[in-house]
C-alpha atoms as a PDB file:
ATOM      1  CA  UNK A   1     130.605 137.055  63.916  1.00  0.00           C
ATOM      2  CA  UNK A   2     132.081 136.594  60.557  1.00  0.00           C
ATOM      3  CA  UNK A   3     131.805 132.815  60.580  1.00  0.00           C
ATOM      4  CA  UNK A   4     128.085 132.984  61.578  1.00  0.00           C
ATOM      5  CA  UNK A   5     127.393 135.338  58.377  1.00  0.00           C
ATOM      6  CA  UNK A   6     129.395 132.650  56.275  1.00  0.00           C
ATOM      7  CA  UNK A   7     127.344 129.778  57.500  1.00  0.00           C
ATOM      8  CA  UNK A   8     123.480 131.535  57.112  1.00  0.00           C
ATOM      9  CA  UNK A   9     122.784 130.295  53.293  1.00  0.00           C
ATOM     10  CA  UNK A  10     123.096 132.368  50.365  1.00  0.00           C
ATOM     11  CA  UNK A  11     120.051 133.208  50.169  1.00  0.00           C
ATOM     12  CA  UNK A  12     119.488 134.112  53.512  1.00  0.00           C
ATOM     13  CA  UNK A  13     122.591 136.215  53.218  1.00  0.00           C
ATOM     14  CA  UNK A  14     121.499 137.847  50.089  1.00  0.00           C
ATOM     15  CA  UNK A  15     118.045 138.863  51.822  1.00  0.00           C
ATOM     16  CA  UNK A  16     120.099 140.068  55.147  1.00  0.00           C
ATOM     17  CA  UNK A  17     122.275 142.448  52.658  1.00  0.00           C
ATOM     18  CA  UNK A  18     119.356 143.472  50.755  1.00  0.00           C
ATOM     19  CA  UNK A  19     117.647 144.560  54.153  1.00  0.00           C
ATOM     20  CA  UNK A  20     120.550 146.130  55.298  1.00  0.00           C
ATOM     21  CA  UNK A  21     120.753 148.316  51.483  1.00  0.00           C
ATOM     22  CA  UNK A  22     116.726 149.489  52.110  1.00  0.00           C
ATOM     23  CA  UNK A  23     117.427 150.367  55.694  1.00  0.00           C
ATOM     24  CA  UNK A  24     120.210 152.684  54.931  1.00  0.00           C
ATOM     25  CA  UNK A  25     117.934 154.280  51.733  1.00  0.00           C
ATOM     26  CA  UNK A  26     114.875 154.337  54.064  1.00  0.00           C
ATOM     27  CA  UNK A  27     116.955 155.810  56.620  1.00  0.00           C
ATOM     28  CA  UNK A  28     118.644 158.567  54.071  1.00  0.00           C
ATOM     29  CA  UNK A  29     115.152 159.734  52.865  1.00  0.00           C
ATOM     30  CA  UNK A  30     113.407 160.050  55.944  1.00  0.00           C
ATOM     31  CA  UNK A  31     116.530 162.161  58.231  1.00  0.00           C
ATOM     32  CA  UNK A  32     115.606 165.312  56.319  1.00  0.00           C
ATOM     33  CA  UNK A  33     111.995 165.098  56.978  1.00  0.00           C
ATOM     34  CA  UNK A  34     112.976 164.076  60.735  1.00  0.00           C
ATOM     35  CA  UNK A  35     115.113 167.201  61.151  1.00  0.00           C
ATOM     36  CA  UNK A  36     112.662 169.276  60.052  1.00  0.00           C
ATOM     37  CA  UNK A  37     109.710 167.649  62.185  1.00  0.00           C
ATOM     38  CA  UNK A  38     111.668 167.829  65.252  1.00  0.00           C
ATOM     39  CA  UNK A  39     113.364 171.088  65.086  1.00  0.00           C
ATOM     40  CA  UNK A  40     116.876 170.247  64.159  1.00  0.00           C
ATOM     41  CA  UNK A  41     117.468 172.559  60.838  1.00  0.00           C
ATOM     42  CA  UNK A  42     120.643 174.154  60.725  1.00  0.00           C
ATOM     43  CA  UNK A  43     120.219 178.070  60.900  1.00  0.00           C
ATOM     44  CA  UNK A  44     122.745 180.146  58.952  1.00  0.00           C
ATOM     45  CA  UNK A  45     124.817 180.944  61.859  1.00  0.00           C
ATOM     46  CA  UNK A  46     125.436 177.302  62.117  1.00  0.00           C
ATOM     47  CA  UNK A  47     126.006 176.399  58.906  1.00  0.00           C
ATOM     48  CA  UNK A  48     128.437 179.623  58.319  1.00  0.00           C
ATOM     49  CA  UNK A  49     130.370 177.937  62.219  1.00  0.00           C
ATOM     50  CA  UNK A  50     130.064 174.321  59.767  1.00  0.00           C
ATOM     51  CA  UNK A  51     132.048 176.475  56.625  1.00  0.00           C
ATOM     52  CA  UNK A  52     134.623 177.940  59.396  1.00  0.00           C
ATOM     53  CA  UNK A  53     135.584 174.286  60.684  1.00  0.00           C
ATOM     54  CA  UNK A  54     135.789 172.726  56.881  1.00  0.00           C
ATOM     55  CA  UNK A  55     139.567 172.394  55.949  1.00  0.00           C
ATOM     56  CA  UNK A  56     140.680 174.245  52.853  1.00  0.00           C
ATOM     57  CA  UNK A  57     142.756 173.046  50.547  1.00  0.00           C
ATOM     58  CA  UNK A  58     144.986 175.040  48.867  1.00  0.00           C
ATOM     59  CA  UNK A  59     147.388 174.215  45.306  1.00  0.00           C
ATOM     60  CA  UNK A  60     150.925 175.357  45.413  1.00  0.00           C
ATOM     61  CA  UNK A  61     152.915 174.857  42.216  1.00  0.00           C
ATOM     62  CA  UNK A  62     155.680 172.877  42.400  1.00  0.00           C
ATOM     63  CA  UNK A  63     158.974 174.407  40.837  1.00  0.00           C
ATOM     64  CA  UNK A  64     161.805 172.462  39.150  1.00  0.00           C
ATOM     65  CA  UNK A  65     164.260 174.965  40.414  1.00  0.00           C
ATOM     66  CA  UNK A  66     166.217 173.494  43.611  1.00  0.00           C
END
């Protein structure tokens, strides 16, 4: 699949990347709006379940003493 990318010609290659950039942003803009459209907005409860399942990090100080 790799070799068929390397053979298209640079520009084609440039416009294929460039499509593949203003799907993503068209794609990050418009999930919001879709989510909202179709009913899929977090509630709190959910999004307090989301905080319960993030992992925590926690700093320990390391001591020179052995």
């Amino acid at each position: 699949m790799f070799n068929a990318y390397r053979n298209l010609s640079p520009r084609t290659r440039l416009c294929l990347g460039v499509a593949v950039i203003a799907w993503g942003l068209v794609g990050l803009r418009l999930s919001d709006r879709a989510e909202e459209k179709f009913g899929y907005t977090p509630s709190d409860k959910d999004k307090e379940e989301l905080r319960r399942w993030t992992p925590r990090l926690i700093a320990v100080d390391k001591s020179d003493e052995k």
